[in-house]
Protein backbone atom coordinates (compact mmCIF):
# COMPACT_ATOMS: atom_id res chain seq x y z
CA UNK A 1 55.47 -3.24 23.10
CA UNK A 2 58.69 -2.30 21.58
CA UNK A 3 58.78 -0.35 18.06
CA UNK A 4 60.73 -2.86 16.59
CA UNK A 5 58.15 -6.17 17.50
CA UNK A 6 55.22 -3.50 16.14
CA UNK A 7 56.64 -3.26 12.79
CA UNK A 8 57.60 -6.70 12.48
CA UNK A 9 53.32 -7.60 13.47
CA UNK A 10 52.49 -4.81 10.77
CA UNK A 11 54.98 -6.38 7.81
CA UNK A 12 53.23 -9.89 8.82
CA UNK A 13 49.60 -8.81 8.83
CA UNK A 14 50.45 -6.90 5.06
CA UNK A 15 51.82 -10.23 3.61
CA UNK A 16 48.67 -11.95 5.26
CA UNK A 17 46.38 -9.22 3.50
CA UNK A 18 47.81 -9.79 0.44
CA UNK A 19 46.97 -13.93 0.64
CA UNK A 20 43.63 -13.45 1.64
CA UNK A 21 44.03 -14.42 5.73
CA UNK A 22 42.92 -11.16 6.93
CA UNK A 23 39.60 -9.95 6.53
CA UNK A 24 39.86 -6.78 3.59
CA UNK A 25 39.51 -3.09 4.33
CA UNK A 26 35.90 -2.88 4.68
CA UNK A 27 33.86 0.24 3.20
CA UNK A 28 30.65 -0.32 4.91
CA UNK A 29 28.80 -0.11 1.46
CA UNK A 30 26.81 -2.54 -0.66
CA UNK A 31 27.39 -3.71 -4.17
CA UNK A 32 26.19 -1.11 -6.45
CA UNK A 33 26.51 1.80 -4.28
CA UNK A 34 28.55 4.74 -5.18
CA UNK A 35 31.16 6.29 -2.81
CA UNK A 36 32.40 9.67 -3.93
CA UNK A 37 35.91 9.86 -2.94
CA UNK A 38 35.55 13.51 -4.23
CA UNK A 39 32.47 15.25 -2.84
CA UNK A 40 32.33 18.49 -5.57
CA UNK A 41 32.58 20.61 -2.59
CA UNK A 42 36.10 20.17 -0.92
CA UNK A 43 38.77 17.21 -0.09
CA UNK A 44 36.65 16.02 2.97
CA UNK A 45 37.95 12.57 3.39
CA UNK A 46 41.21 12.45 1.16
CA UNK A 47 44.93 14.30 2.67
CA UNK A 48 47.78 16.02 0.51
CA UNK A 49 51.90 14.25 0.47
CA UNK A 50 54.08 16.54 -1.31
CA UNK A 51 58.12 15.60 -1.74
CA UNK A 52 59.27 19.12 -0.82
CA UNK A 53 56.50 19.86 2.32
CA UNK A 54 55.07 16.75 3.42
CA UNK A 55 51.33 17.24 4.52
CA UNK A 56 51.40 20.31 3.71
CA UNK A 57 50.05 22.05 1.38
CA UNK A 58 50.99 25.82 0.89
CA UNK A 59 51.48 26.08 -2.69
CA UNK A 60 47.96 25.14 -3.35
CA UNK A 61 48.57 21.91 -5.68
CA UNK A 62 44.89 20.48 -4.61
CA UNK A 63 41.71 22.24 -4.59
CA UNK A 64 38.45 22.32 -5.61
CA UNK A 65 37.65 24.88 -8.31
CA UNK A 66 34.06 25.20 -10.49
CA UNK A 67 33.00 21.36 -8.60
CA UNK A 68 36.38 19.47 -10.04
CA UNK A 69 39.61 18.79 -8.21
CA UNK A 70 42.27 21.20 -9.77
CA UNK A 71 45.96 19.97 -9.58
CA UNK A 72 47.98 22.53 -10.57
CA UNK A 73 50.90 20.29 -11.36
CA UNK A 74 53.48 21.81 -9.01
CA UNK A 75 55.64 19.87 -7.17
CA UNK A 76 55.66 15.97 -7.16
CA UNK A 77 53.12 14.34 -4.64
CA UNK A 78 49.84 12.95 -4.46
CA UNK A 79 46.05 13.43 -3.17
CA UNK A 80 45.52 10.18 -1.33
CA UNK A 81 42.14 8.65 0.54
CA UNK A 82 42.26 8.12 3.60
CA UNK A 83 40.87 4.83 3.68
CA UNK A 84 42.29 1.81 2.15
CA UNK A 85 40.11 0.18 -0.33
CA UNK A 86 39.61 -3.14 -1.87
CA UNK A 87 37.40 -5.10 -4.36
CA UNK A 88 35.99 -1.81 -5.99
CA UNK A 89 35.97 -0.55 -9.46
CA UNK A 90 37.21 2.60 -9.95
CA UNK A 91 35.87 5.66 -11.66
CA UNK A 92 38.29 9.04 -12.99
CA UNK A 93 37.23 11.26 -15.62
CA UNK A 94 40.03 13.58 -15.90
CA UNK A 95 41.09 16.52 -18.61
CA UNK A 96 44.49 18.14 -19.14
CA UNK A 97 45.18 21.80 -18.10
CA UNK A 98 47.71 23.98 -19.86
CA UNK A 99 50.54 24.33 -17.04
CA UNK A 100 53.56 21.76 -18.23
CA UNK A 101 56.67 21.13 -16.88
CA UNK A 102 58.85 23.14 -19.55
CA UNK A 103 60.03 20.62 -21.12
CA UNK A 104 59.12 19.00 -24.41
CA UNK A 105 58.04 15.67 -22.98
CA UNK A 106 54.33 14.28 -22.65
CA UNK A 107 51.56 15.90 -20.39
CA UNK A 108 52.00 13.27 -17.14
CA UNK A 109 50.47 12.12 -14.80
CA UNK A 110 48.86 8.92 -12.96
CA UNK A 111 46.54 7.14 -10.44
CA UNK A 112 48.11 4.58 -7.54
CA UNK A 113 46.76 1.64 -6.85
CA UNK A 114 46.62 -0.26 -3.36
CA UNK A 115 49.48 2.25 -2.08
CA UNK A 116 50.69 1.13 1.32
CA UNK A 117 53.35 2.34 3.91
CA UNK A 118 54.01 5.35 5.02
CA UNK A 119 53.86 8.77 2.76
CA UNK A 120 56.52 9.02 0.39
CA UNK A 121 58.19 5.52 1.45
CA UNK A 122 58.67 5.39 -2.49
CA UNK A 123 61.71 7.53 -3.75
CA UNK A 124 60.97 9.53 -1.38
CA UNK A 125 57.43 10.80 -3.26
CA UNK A 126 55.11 7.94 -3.81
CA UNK A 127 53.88 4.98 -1.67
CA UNK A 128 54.17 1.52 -2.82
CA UNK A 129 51.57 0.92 -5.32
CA UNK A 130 50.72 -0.42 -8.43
CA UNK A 131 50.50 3.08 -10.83
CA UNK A 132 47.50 3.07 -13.41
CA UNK A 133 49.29 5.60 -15.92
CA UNK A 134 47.59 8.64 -17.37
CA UNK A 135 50.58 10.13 -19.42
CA UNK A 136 49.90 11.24 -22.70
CA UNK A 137 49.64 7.74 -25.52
CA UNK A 138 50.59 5.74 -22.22
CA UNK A 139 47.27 5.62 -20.78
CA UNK A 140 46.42 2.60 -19.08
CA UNK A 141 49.98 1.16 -18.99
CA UNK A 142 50.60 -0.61 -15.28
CA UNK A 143 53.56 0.62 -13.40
CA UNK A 144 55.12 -1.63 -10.65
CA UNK A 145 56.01 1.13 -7.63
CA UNK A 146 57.98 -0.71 -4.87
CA UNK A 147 58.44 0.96 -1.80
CA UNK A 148 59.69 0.65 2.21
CA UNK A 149 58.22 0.06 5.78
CA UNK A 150 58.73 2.89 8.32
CA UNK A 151 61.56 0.37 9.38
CA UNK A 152 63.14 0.39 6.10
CA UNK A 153 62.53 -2.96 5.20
CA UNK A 154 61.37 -3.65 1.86
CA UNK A 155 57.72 -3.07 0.60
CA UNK A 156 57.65 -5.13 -2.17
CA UNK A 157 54.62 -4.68 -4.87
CA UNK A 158 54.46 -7.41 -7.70
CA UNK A 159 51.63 -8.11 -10.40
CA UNK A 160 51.75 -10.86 -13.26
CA UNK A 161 50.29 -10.61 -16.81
CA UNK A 162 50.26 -12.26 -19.84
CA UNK A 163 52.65 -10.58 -22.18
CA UNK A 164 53.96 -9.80 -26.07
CA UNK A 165 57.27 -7.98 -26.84
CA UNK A 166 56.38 -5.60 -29.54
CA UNK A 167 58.96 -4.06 -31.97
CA UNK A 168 60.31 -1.67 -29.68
CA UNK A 169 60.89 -4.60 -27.40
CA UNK A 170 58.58 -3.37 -24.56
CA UNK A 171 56.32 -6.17 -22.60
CA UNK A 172 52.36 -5.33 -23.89
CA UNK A 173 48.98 -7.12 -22.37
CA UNK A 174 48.13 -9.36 -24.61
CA UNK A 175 45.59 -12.28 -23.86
CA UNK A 176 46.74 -15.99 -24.21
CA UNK A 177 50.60 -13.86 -24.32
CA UNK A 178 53.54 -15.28 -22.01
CA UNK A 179 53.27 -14.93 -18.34
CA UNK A 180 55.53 -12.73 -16.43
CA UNK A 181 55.82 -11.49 -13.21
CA UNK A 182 56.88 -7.45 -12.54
CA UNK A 183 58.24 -6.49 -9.27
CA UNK A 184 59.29 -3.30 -10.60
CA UNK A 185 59.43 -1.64 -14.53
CA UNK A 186 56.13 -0.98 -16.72
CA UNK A 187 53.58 -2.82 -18.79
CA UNK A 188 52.42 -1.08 -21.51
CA UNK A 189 48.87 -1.57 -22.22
CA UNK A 190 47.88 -3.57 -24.81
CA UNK A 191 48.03 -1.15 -28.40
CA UNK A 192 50.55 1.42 -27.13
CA UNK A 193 51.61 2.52 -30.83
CA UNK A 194 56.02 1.03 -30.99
CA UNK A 195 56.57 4.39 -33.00
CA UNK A 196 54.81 7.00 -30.27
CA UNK A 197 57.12 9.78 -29.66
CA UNK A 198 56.55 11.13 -25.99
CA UNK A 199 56.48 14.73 -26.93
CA UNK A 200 53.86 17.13 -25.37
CA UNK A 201 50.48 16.53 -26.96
CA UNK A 202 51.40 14.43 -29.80
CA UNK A 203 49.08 11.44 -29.84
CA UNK A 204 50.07 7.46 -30.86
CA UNK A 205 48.19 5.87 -33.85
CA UNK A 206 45.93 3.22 -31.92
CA UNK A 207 45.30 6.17 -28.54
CA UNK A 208 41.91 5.12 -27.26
CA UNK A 209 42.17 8.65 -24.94
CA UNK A 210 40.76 11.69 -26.39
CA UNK A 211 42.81 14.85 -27.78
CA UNK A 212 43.85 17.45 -25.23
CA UNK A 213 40.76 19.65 -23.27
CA UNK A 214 38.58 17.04 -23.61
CA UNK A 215 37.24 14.25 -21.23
CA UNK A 216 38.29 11.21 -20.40
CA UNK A 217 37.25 8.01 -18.26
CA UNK A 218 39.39 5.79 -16.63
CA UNK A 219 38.21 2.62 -14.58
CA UNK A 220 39.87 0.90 -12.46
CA UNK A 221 38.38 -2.49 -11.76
CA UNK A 222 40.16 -3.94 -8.27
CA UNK A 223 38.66 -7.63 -7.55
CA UNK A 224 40.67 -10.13 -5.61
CA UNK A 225 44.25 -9.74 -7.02
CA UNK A 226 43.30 -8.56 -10.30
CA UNK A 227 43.42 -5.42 -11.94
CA UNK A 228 41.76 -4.50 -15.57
CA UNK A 229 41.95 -1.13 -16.93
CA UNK A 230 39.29 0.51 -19.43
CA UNK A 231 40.12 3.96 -21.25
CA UNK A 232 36.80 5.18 -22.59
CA UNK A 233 35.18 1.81 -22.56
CA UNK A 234 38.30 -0.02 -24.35
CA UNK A 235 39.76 -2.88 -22.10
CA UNK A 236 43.40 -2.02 -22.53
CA UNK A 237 45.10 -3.57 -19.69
CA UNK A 238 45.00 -6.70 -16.93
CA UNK A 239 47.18 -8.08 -14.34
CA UNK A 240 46.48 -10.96 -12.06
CA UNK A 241 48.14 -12.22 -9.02
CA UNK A 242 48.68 -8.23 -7.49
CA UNK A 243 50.78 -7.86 -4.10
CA UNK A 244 49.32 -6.01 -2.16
CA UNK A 245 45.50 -6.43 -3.61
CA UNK A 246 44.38 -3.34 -1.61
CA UNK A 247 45.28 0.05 0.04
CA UNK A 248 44.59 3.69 -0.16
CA UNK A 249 44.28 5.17 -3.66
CA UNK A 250 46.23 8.66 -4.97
CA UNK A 251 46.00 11.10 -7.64
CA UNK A 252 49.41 12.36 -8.27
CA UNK A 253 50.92 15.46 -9.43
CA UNK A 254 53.74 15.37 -11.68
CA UNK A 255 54.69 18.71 -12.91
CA UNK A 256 51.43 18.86 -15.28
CA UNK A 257 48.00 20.52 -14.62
CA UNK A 258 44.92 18.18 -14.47
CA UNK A 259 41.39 18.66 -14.12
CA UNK A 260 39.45 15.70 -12.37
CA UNK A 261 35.57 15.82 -12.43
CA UNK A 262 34.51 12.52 -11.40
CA UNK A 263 36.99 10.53 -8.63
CA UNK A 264 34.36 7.68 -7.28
CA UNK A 265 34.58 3.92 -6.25
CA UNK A 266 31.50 1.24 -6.92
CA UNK A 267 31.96 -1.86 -4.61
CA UNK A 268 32.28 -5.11 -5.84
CA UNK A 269 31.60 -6.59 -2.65
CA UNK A 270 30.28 -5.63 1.20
């Protein structure tokens, strides 16, 4: 079979994935088990993308230090299962390191939902995806992360929510809001504070995350073609109607340090 009629069958079987006509990437677990994407020993079962060496790793980025994943920030990649996943919810408790970029902006980072394609098929660094943010006062905000096939056709990603404009004329969750549909750009979860200054370690007046060096808890809750986000407990963010509604999952690195203790998924369904 020619290259060109196999990436034409793969482009057809991701749009039929995405509308429910092809069975889901199966895990093999039951509801209410846990699978530890992160054993606390080493990165059995997840593989390294950086922009500047591929699969490689040399620098060191990802490892396991004292039982938690250790990213030391370098570079611009991502830790990435090598399964894809759907109908899960999503567990990462995470802390901030010291290591910044050198510049003045917010510590930064994120996790990327239902990424598909090839490795870096998204400005040459990401995969298409659907980016839970972790940046500092942004946590929680959804980030629409188009991408290509091998073939260089368009990977398109797209989510809808129901939206307010706040002050600062940014699109925020809001329930019973307007809907709208992303296919690229950022919503910004639901109490994301229209005065927050993005400068390192300064925190926004309604931040559910916790002050620097301590813990926090992000879930992810993936059912069907929704996505909800909860930041320590809160409910802060939801989408509906998400293309693709599963894929592998990453942990990026984005020029800050990050500790992440707890990287697990809890099936919704078999």
């Amino acid at each position: 079979m020619c290259r060109t009629t196999i990436d034409r069958i793969v482009v057809v079987v991701m749009g039929l994935l995405t509308i429910g006509l092809v069975p889901r990437p199966a895990t093999g677990h039951e509801p209410g088990e846990v699978i530890r994407l992160f054993n606390g020993k080493d990165l059995d079962g997840l593989s390294t993308w950086l922009r500047d060496s591929g699969r490689e790793d040399p620098k060191r980025v990802f490892r396991v230090q004292d039982g938690q994943i250790h990213i030391s920030g370098e570079g611009y990649g991502y830790l990435a299962t090598e399964q894809p996943h759907g109908d899960y919810r999503l567990v990462v408790e995470y802390r901030w390191g010291d290591r910044t970029d050198g510049g003045k902006s917010v510590r930064n980072s994120g996790i990327l939902l239902h990424a598909a394609g090839p490795d870096g098929n998204a400005q040459g660094t990401w995969m298409a995806s659907v980016e839970c943010q972790l940046a500092q006062g942004c946590v929680g905000d959804l980030i629409v992360i188009p991408g290509r096939e091998a073939n260089g056709q368009p990977l398109p990603v797209k989510i809808t929510s129901d939206v307010a404009i706040g002050p600062d004329d940014h699109p925020r969750w809001k329930e019973g809001g307007a809907p709208r549909v992303f296919t690229q750009g950022q919503l910004w979860w639901s109490d994301h504070d229209p005065e927050f200054r993005e400068l390192l370690d300064t925190r926004g007046r309604n931040d559910v995350e916790k002050p620097r060096g301590e813990w926090n808890r992000v879930e992810c809750v993936c059912e069907g073609d929704r996505i909800e986000i909860r930041v320590n407990g809160v409910t802060v963010n939801r989408a509906r109607a998400v293309e693709p509604s599963a894929g592998k999952i990453l942990l990026q690195t984005e020029g800050f340090e990050l500790f992440v203790r707890k990287f697990e998924l809890h099936p919704l369904t078999k």
